[in-house]
Protein backbone atom coordinates (compact mmCIF):
# COMPACT_ATOMS: atom_id res chain seq x y z
CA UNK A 1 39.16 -19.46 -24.31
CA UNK A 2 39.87 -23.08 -25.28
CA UNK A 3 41.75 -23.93 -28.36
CA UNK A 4 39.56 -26.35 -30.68
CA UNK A 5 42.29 -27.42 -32.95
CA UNK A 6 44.36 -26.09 -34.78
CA UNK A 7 45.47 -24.67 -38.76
CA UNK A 8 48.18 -24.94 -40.58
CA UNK A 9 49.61 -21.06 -41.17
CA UNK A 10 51.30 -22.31 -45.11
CA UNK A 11 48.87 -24.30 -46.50
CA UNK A 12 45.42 -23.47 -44.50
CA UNK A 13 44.90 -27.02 -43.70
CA UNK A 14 41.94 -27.09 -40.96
CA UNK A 15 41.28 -28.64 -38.38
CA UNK A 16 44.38 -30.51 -37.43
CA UNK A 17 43.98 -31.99 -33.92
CA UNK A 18 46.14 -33.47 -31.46
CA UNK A 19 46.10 -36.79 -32.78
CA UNK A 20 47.17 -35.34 -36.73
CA UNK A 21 50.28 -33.77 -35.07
CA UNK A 22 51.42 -37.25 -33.64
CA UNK A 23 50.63 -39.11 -36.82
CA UNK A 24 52.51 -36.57 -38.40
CA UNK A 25 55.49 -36.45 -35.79
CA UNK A 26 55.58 -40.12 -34.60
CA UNK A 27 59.01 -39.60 -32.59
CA UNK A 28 58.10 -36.45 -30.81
CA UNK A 29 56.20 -36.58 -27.61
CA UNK A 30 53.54 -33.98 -28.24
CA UNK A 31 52.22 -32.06 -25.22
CA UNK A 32 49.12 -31.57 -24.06
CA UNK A 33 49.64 -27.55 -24.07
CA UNK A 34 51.47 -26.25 -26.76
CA UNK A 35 54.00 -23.05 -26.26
CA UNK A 36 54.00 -20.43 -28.46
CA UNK A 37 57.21 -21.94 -29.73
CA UNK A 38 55.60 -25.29 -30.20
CA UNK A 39 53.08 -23.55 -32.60
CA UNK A 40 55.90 -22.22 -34.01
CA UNK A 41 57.92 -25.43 -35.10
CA UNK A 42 54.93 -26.99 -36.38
CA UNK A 43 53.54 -23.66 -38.23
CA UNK A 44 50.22 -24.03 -36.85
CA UNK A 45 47.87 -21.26 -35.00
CA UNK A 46 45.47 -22.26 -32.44
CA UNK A 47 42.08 -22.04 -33.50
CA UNK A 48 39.63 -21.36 -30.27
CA UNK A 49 36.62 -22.44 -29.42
CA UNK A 50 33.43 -20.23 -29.61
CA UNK A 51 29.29 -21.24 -28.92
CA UNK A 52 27.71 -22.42 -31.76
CA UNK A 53 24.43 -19.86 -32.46
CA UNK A 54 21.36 -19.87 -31.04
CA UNK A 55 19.01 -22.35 -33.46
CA UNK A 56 15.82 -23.59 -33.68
CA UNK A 57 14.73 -27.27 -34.25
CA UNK A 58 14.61 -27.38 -37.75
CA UNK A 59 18.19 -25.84 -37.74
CA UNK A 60 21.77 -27.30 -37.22
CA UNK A 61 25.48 -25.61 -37.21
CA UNK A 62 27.62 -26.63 -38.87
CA UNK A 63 31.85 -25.46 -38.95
CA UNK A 64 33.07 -23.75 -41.30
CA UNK A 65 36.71 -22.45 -41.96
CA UNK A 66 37.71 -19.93 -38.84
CA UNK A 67 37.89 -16.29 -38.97
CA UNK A 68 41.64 -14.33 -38.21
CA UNK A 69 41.30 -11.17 -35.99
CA UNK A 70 43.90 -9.32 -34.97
CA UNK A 71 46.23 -12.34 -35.32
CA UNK A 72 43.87 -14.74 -33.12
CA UNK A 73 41.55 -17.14 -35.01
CA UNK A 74 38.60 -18.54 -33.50
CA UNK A 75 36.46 -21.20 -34.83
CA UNK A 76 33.17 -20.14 -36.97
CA UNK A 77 29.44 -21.70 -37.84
CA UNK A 78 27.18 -21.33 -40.41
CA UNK A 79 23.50 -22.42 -39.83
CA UNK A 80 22.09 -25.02 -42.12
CA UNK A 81 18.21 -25.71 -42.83
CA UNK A 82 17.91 -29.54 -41.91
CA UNK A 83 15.02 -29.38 -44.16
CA UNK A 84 16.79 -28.61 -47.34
CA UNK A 85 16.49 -31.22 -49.82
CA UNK A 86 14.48 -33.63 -47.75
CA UNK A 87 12.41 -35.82 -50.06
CA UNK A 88 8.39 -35.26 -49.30
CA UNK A 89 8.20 -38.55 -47.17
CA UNK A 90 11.35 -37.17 -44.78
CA UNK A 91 9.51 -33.93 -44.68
CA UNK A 92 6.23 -35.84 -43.55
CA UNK A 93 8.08 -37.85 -41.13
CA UNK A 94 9.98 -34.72 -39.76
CA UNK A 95 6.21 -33.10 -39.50
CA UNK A 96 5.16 -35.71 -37.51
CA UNK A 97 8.29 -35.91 -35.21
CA UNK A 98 7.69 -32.74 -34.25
CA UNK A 99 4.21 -32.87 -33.42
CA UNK A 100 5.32 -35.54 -31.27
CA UNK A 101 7.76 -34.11 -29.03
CA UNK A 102 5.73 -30.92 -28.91
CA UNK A 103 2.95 -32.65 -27.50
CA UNK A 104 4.65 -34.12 -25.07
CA UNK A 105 6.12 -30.85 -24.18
CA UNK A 106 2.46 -29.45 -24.20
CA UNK A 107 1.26 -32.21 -22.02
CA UNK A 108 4.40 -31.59 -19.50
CA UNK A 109 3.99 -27.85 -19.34
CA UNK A 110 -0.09 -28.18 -19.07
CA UNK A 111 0.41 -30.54 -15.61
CA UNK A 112 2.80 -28.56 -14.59
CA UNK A 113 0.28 -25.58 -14.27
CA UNK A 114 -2.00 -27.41 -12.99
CA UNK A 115 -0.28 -28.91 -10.32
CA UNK A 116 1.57 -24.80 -9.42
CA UNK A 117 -2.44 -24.55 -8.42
CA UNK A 118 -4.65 -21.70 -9.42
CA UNK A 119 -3.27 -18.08 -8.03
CA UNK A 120 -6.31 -15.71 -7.14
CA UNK A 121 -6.43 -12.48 -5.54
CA UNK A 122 -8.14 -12.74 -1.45
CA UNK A 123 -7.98 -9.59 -0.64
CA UNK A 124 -11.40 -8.59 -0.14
CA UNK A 125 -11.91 -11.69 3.10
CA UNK A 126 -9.94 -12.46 5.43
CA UNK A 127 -8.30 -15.53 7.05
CA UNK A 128 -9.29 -17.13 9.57
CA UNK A 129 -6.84 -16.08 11.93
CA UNK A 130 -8.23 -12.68 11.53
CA UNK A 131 -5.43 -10.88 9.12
CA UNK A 132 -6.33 -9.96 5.55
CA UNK A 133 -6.32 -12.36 2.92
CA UNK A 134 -4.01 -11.59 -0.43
CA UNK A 135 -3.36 -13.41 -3.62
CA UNK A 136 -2.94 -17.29 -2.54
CA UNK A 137 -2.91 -20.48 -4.25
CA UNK A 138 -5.48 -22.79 -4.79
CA UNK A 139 -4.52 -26.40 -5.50
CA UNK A 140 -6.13 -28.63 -8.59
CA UNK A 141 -4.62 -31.89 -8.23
CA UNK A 142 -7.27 -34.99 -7.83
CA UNK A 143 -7.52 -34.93 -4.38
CA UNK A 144 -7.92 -31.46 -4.26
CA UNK A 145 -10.96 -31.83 -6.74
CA UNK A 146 -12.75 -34.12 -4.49
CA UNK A 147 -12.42 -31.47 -1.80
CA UNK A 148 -13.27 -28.68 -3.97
CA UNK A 149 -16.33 -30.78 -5.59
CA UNK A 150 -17.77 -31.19 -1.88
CA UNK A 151 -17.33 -27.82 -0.75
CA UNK A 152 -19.39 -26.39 -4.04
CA UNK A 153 -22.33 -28.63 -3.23
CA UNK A 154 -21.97 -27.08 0.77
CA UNK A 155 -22.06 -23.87 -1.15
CA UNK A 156 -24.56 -25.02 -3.11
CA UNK A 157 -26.97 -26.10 -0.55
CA UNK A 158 -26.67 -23.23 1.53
CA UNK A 159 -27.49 -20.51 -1.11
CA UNK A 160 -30.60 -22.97 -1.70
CA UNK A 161 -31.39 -22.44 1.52
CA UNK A 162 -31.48 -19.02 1.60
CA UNK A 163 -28.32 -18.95 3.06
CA UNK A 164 -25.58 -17.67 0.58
CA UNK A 165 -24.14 -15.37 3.35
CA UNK A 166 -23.58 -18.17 5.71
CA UNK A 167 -19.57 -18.32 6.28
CA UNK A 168 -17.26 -21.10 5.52
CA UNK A 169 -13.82 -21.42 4.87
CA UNK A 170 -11.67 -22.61 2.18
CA UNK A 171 -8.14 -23.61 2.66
CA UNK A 172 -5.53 -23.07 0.18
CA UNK A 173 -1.68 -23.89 -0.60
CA UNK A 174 -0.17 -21.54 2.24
CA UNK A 175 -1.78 -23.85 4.53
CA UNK A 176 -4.34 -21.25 5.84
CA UNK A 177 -7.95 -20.60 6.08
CA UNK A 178 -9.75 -18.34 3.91
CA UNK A 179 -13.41 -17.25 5.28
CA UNK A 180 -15.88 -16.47 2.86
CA UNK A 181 -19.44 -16.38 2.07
CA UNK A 182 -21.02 -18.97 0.42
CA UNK A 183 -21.74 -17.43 -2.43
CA UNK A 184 -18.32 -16.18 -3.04
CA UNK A 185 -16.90 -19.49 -2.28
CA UNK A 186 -19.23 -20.60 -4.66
CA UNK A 187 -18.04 -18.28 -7.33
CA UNK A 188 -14.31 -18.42 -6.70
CA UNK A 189 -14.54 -22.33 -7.16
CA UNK A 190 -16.45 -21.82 -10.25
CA UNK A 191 -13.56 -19.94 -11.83
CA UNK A 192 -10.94 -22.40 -10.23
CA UNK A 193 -12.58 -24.88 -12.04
CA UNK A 194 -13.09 -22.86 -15.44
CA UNK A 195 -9.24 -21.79 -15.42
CA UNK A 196 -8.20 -25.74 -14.92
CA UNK A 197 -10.90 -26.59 -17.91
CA UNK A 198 -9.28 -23.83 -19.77
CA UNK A 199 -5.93 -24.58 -19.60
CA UNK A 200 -6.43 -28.44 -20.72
CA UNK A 201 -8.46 -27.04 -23.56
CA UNK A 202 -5.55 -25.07 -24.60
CA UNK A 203 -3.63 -27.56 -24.50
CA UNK A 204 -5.87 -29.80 -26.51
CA UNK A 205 -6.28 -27.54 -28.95
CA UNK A 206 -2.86 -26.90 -29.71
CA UNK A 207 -2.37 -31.03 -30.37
CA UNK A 208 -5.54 -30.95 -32.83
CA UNK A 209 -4.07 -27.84 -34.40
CA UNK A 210 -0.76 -30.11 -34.94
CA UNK A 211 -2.59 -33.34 -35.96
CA UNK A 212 -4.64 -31.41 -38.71
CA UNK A 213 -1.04 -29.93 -39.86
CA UNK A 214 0.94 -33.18 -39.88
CA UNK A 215 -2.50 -34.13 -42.94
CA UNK A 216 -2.38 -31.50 -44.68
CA UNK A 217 0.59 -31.99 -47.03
CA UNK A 218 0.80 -28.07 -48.25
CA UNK A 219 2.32 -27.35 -44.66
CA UNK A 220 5.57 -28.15 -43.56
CA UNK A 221 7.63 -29.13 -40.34
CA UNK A 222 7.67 -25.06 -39.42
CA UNK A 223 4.24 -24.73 -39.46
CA UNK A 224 3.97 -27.39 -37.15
CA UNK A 225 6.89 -26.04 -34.97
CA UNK A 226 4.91 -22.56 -34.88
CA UNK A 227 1.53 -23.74 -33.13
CA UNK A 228 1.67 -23.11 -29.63
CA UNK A 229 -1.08 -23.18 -26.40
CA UNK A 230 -3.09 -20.27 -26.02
CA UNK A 231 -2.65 -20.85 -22.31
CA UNK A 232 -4.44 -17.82 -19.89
């Protein structure tokens, strides 16, 4: 454990630092590490160092005077409401601070899976190179969209041709061939597509639910910090 600062075993005093103990003793050459008979001469215990606790973004920690046990203090935090006694304006502001960094976060975690692609269980075709299919990824970037667009409307004609079992082959992420019907291709794109339309929608809807929140003056910055995407 590393020692924080330290206290003063008389009078209490805490923290006193480093830079205290030179003011204090200008014609001693403090060291860096103190022996125990260095805490001695100056009648100080260490205080060491311990994590502040786990808090969420309406809290802080703040120190408070350490804790002796069994002869070894250690540094201690209490956690503080940043909230209390903001004025109705900082509470507004706060509000809509946090609706702003959350949808950002939305926004980053949305893209991000979109662009991991689309996971969906193959098992029941098989790839082209003549071994089962299993659960693969689809990708739903741009590009893949155009592909994804023109293979529907190959599905698409062929079923309104009278050709829905007519094979074809859609490739995914692993970098292999999946053979399929054309119906099937037809309805695994379909839910491809309804998954991606989902997931911005979640998204979406979480950043409305945080707009209408930041308005409505009877809720405050946790309600706001609450909402989350319903993501699938």
């Amino acid at each position: 454990m590393s020692i924080v600062a330290y206290r003063n075993r008389t009078t209490g005093q805490y923290p006193i630092t480093d830079a205290i103990l030179r003011q204090e003793y200008p014609a001693l050459a403090i060291p860096a590490v103190l022996t125990e008979a260095e805490f001695d001469f100056f009648n100080i215990d260490p205080v060491f160092a311990t994590p502040q606790p786990a808090l969420t973004r309406l809290q802080t920690a703040q120190e408070v005077e350490p804790v002796e046990t069994n002869g070894t203090w250690a540094q201690q935090w209490q956690v503080v409401d940043i909230t209390a006694g903001m004025s109705a304006d900082q509470l507004a502001a706060l509000k809509q601070q946090i609706a702003t960094e959350q949808a950002a976060a939305f926004n980053n975690a949305r893209d991000a899976m979109i662009a991991a692609g689309f996971s969906y269980d193959f098992s029941a075709f098989k790839l082209a190179s003549g071994q089962q299919a299993g659960t693969l990824i689809m990708q739903m970037g741009a590009d893949d969209q155009t592909n994804w667009l023109g293979l529907t409307l190959q599905a698409q004609i062929a079923i309104a041709k009278g050709q829905g079992s007519a094979m074809m082959e859609l490739r995914v992420l692993e970098n292999v061939w999946v053979q399929m019907a054309a119906t099937d291709i037809l309805g695994v794109l379909e839910q491809s597509g309804a998954w991606k339309s989902a997931t911005i929608k979640a998204c979406s809807d979480a950043k409305d639910t945080m707009t209408a929140l930041v308005a409505d003056t009877s809720k405050g910055p946790a309600d706001v910090l609450a909402v989350q995407p319903t993501w699938l």
